[in-house]
N, C-alpha and C. Protein backbone atom coordinates (compact mmCIF):
# COMPACT_ATOMS: atom_id res chain seq x y z
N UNK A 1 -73.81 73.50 -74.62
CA UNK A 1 -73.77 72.98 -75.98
C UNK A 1 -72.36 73.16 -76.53
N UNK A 2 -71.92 72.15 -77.19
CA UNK A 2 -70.45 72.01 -77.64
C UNK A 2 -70.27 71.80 -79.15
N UNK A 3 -70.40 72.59 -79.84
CA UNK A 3 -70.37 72.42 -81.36
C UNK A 3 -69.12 72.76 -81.90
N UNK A 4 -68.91 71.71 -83.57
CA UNK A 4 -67.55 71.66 -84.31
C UNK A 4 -67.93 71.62 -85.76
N UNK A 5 -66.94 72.92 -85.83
CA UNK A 5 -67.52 73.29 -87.39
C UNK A 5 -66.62 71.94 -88.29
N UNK A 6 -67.23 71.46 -88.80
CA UNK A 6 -67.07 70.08 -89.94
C UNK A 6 -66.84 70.39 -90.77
N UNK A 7 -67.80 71.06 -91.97
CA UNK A 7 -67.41 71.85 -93.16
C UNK A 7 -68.49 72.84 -93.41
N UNK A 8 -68.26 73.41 -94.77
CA UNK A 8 -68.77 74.60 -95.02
C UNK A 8 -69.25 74.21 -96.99
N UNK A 9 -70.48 74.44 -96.77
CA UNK A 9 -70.97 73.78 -98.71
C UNK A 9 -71.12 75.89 -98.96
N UNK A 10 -70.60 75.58 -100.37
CA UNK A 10 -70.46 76.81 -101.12
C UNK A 10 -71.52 76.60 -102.62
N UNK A 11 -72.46 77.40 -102.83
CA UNK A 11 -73.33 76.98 -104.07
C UNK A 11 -72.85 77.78 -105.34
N UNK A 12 -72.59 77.43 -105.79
CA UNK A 12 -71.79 77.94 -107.27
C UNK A 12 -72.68 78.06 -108.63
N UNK A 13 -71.79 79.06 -109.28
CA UNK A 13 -72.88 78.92 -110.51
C UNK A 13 -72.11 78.15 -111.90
N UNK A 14 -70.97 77.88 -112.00
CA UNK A 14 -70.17 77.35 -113.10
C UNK A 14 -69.62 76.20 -112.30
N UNK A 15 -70.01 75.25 -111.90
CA UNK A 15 -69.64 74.00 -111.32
C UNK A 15 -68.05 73.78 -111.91
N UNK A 16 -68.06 73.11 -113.11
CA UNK A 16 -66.66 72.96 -113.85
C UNK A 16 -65.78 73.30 -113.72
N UNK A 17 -65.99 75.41 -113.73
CA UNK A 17 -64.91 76.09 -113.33
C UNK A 17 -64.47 76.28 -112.40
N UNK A 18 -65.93 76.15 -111.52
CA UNK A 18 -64.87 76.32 -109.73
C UNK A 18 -64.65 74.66 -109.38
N UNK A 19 -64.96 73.94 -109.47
CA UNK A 19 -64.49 72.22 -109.26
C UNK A 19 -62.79 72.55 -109.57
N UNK A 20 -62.32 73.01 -110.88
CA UNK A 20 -61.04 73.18 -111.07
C UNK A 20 -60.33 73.75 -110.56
N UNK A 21 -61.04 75.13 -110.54
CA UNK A 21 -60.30 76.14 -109.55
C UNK A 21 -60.00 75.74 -108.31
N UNK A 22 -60.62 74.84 -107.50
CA UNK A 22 -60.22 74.57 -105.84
C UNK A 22 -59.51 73.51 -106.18
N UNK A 23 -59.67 72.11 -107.37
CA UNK A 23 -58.98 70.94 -107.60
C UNK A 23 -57.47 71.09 -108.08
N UNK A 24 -57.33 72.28 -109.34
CA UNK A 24 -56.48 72.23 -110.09
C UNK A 24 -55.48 73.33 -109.75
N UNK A 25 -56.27 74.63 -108.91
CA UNK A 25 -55.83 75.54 -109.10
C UNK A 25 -54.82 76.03 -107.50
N UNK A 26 -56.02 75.57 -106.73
CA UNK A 26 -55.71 75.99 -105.48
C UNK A 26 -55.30 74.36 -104.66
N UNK A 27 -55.31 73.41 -105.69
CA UNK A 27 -54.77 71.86 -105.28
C UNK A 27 -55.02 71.43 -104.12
N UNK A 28 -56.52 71.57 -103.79
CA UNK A 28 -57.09 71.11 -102.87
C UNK A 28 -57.69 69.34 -102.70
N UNK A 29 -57.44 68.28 -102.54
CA UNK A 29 -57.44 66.89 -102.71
C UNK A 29 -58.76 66.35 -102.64
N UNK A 30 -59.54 66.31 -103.17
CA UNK A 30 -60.54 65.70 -103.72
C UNK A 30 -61.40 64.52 -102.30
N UNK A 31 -62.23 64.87 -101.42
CA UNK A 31 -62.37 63.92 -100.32
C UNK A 31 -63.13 63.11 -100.68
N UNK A 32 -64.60 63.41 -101.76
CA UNK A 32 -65.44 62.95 -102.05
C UNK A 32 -66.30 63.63 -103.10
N UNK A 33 -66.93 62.46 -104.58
CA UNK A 33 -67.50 63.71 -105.34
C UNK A 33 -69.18 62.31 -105.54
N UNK A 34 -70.11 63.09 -105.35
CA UNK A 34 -71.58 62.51 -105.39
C UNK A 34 -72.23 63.27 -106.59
N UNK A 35 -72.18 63.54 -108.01
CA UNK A 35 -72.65 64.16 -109.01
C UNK A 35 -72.44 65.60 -108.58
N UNK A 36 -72.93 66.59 -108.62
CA UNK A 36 -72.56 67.98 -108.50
C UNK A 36 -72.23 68.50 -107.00
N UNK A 37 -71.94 67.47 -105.83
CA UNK A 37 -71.71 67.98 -104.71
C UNK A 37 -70.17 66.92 -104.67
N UNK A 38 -69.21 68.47 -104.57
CA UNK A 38 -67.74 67.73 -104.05
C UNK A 38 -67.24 68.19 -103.14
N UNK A 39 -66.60 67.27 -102.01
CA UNK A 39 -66.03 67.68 -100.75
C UNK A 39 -64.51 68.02 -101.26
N UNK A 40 -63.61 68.63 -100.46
CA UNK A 40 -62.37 69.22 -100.62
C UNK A 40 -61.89 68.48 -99.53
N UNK A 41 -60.41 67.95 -99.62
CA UNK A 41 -59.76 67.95 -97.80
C UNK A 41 -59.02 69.07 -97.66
N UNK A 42 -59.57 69.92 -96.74
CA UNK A 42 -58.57 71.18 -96.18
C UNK A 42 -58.18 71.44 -94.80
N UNK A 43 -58.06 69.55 -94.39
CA UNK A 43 -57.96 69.25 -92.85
C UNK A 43 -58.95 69.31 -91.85
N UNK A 44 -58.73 69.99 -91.06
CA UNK A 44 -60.11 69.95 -90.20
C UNK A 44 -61.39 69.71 -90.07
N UNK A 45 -61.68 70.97 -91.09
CA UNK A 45 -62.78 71.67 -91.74
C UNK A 45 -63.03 70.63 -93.32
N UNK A 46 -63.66 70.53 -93.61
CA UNK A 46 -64.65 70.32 -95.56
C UNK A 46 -64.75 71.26 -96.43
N UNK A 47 -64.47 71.71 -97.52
CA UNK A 47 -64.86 72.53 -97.84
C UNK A 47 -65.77 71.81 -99.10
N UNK A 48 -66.98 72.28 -99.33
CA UNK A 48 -67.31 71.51 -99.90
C UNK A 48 -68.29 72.41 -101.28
N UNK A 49 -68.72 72.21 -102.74
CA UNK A 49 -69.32 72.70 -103.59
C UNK A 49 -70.26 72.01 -103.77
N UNK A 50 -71.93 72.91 -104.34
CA UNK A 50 -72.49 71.86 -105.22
C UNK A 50 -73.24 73.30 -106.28
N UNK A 51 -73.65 72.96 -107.21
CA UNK A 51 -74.72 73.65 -107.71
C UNK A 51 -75.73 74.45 -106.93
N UNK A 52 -76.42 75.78 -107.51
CA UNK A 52 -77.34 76.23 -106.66
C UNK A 52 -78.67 75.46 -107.38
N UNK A 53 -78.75 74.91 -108.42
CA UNK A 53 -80.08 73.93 -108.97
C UNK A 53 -79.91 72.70 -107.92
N UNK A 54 -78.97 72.37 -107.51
CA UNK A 54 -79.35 71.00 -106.93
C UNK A 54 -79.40 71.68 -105.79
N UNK A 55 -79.33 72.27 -104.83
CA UNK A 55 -79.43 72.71 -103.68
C UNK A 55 -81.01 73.17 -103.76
N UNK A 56 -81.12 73.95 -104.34
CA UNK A 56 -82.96 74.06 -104.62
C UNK A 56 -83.57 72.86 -104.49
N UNK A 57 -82.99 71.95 -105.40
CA UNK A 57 -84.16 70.36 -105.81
C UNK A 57 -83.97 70.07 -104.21
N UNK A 58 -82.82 70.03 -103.66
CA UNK A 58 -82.78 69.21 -102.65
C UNK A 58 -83.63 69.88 -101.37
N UNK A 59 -83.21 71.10 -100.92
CA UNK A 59 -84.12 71.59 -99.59
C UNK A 59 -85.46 72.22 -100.41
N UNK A 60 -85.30 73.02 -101.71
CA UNK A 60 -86.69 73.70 -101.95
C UNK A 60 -86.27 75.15 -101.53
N UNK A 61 -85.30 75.26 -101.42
CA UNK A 61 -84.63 77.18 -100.65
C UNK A 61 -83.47 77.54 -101.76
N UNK A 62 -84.19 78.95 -102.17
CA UNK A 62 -83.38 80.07 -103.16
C UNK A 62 -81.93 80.10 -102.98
N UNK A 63 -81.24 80.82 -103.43
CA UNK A 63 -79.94 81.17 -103.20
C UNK A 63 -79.83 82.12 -104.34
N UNK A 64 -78.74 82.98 -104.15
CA UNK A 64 -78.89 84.25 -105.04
C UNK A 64 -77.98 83.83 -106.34
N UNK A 65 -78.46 84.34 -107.39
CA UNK A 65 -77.83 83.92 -108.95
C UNK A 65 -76.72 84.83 -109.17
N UNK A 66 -75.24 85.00 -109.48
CA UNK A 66 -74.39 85.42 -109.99
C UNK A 66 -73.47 85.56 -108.99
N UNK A 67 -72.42 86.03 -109.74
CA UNK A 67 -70.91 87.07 -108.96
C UNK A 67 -71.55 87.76 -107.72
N UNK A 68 -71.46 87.64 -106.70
CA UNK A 68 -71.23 88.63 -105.04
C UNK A 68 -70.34 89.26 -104.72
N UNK A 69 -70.25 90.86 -105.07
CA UNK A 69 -69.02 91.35 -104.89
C UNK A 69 -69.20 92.01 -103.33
N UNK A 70 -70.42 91.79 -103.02
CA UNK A 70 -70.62 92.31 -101.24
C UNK A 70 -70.76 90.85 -100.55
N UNK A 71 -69.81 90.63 -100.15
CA UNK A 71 -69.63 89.38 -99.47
C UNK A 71 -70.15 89.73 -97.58
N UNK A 72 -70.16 88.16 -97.47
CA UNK A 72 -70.87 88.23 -95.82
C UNK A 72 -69.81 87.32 -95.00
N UNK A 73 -68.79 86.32 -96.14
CA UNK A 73 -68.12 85.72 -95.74
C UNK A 73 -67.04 85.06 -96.23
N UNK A 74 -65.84 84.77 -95.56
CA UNK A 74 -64.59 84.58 -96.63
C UNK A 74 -64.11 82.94 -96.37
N UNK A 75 -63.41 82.50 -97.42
CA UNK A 75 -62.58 81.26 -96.85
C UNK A 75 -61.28 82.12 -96.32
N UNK A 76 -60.61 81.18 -95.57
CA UNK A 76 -59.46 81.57 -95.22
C UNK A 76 -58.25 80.76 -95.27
N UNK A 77 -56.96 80.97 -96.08
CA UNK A 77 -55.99 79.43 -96.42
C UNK A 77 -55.01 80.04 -95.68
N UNK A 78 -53.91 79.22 -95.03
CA UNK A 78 -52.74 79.47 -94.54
C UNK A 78 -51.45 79.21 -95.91
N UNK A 79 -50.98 80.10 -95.78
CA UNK A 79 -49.93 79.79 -96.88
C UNK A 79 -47.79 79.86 -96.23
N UNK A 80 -47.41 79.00 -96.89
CA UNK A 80 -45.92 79.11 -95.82
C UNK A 80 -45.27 80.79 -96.47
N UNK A 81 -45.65 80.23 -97.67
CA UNK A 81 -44.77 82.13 -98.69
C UNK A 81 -46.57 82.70 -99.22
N UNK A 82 -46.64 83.74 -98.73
CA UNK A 82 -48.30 84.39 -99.44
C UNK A 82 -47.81 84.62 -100.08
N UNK A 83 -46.72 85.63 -100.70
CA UNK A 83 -45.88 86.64 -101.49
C UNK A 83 -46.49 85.48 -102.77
N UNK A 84 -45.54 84.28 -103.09
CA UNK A 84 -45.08 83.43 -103.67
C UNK A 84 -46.91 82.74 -104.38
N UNK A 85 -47.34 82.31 -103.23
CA UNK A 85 -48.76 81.98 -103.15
C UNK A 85 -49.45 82.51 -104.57
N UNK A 86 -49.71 83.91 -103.93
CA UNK A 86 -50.46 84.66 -104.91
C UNK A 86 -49.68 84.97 -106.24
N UNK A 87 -48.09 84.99 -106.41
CA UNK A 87 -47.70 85.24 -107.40
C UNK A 87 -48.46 83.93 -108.67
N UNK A 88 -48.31 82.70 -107.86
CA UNK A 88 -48.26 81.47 -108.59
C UNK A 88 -49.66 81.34 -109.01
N UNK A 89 -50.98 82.05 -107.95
CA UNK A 89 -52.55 81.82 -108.73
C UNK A 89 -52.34 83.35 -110.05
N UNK A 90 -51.94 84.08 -109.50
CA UNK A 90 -52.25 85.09 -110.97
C UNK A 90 -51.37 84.94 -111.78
N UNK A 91 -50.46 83.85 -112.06
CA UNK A 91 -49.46 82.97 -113.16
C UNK A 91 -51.02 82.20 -113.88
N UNK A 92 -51.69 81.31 -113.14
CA UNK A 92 -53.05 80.60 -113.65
C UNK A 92 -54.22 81.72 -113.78
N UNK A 93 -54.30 82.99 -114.09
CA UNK A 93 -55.38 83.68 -114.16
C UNK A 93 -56.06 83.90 -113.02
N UNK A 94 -55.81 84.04 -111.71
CA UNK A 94 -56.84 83.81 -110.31
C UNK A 94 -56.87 85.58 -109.94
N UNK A 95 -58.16 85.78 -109.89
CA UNK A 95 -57.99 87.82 -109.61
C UNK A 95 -57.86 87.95 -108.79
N UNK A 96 -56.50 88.94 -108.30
CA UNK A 96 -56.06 89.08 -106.97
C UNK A 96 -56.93 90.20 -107.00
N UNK A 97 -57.35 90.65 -105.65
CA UNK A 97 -58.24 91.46 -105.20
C UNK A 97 -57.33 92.76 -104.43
N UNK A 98 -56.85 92.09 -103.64
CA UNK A 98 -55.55 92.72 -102.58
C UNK A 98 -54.17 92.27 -102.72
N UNK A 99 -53.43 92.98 -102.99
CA UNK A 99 -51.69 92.12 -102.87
C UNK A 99 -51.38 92.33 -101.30
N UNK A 100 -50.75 91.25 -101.53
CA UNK A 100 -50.14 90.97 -100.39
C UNK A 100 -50.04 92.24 -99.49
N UNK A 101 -49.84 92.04 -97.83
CA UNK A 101 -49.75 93.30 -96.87
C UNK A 101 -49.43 92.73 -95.52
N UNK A 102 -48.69 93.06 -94.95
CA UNK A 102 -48.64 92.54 -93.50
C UNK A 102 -49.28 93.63 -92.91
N UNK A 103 -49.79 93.05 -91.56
CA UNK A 103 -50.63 93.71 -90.94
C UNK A 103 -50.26 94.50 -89.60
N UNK A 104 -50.30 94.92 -88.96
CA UNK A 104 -50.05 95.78 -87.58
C UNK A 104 -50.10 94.78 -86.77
N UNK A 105 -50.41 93.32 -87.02
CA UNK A 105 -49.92 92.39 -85.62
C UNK A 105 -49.21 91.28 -86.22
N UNK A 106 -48.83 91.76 -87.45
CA UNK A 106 -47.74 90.70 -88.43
C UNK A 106 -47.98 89.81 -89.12
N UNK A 107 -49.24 89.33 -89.26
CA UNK A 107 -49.57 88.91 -89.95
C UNK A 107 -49.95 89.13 -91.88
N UNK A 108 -49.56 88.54 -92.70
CA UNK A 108 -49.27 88.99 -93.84
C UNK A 108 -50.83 88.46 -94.87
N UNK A 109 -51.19 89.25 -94.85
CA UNK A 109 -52.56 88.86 -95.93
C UNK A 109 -52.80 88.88 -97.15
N UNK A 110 -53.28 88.40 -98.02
CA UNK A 110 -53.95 88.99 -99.70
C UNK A 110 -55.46 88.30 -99.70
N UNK A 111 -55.71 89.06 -100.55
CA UNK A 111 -57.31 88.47 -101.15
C UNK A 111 -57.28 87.72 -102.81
N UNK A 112 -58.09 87.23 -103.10
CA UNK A 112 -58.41 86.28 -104.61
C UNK A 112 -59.76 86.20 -104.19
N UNK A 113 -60.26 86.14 -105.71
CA UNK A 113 -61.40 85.63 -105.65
C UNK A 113 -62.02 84.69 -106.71
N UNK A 114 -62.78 83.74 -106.11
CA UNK A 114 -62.74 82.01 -107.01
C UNK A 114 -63.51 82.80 -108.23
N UNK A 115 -64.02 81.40 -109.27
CA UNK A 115 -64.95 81.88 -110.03
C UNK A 115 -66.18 82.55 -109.86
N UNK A 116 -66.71 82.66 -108.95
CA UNK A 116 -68.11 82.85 -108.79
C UNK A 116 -67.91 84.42 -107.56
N UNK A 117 -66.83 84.83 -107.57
CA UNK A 117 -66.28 86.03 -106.79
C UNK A 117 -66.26 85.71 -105.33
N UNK A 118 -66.20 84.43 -104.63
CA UNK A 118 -66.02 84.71 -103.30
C UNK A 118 -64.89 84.66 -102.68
N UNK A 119 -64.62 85.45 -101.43
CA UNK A 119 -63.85 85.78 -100.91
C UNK A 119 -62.75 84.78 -100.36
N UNK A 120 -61.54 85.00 -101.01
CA UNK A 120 -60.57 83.80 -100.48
C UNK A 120 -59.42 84.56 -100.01
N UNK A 121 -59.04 84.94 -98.84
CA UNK A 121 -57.89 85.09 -97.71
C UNK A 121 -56.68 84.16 -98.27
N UNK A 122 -55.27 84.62 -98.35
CA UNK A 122 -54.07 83.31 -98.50
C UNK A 122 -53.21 84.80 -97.52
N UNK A 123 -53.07 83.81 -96.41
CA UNK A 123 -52.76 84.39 -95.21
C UNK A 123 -51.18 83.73 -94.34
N UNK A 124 -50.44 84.52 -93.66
CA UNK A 124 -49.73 83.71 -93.18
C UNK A 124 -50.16 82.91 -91.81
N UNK A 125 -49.40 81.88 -91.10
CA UNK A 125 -50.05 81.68 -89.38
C UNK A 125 -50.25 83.41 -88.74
N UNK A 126 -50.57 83.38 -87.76
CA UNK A 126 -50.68 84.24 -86.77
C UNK A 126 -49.62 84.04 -85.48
């Protein structure tokens, strides 16, 4: 079996604010918007939002209500300057979680987290 991850849907609880936050904030290009479900282009991969009410109407399956500060899973962005990166989201209000750090195999990391608290990586290549 040969599988390719396509995209990834994220269920939100302030639609508006995170629509902006990935559109306005983190200037992610708009691939496709169908009423409360919008795709992102972030190349490869989709990243994509909708409501957790329409995700209910649609399969009939829960999803948990609020902020997740125990996460199970992160996005991850490549950035050319992180330093710079993260200076420029907490210029727009974005809560850095972690400042910046390079790592023991050189790689340079920080954390943010969107409206709804999930985990966003702005990382250098590897």
């Amino acid at each position: 079996m040969k599988l390719a991850m396509k995209y990834v849907i994220m269920y939100v609880n302030d639609f508006e604010k995170t629509m902006k936050f990935y559109r306005d904030i983190l200037q992610l290009p708009v691939k496709g918007e169908h009423g409360t479900y919008v795709e992102f282009d972030t190349g490869a991969t989709t990243l994509s939002i909708n409501t957790r009410e329409s995700f209910k109407d649609i399969t009939g399956l829960e999803t948990p209500v609020g902020s997740m500060r125990s996460q199970t899973f992160e996005l991850g962005f490549v950035a050319l300057d992180v330093d710079e990166t993260v200076e420029n989201l907490r210029r727009q209000g974005v809560e850095v979680l972690l400042e910046p750090v390079t790592k023991p195999w050189g790689q340079t990391v920080a954390y943010v987290a969107d409206p709804d608290g999930h985990y966003i990586e702005i990382c250098s290549e590897m």
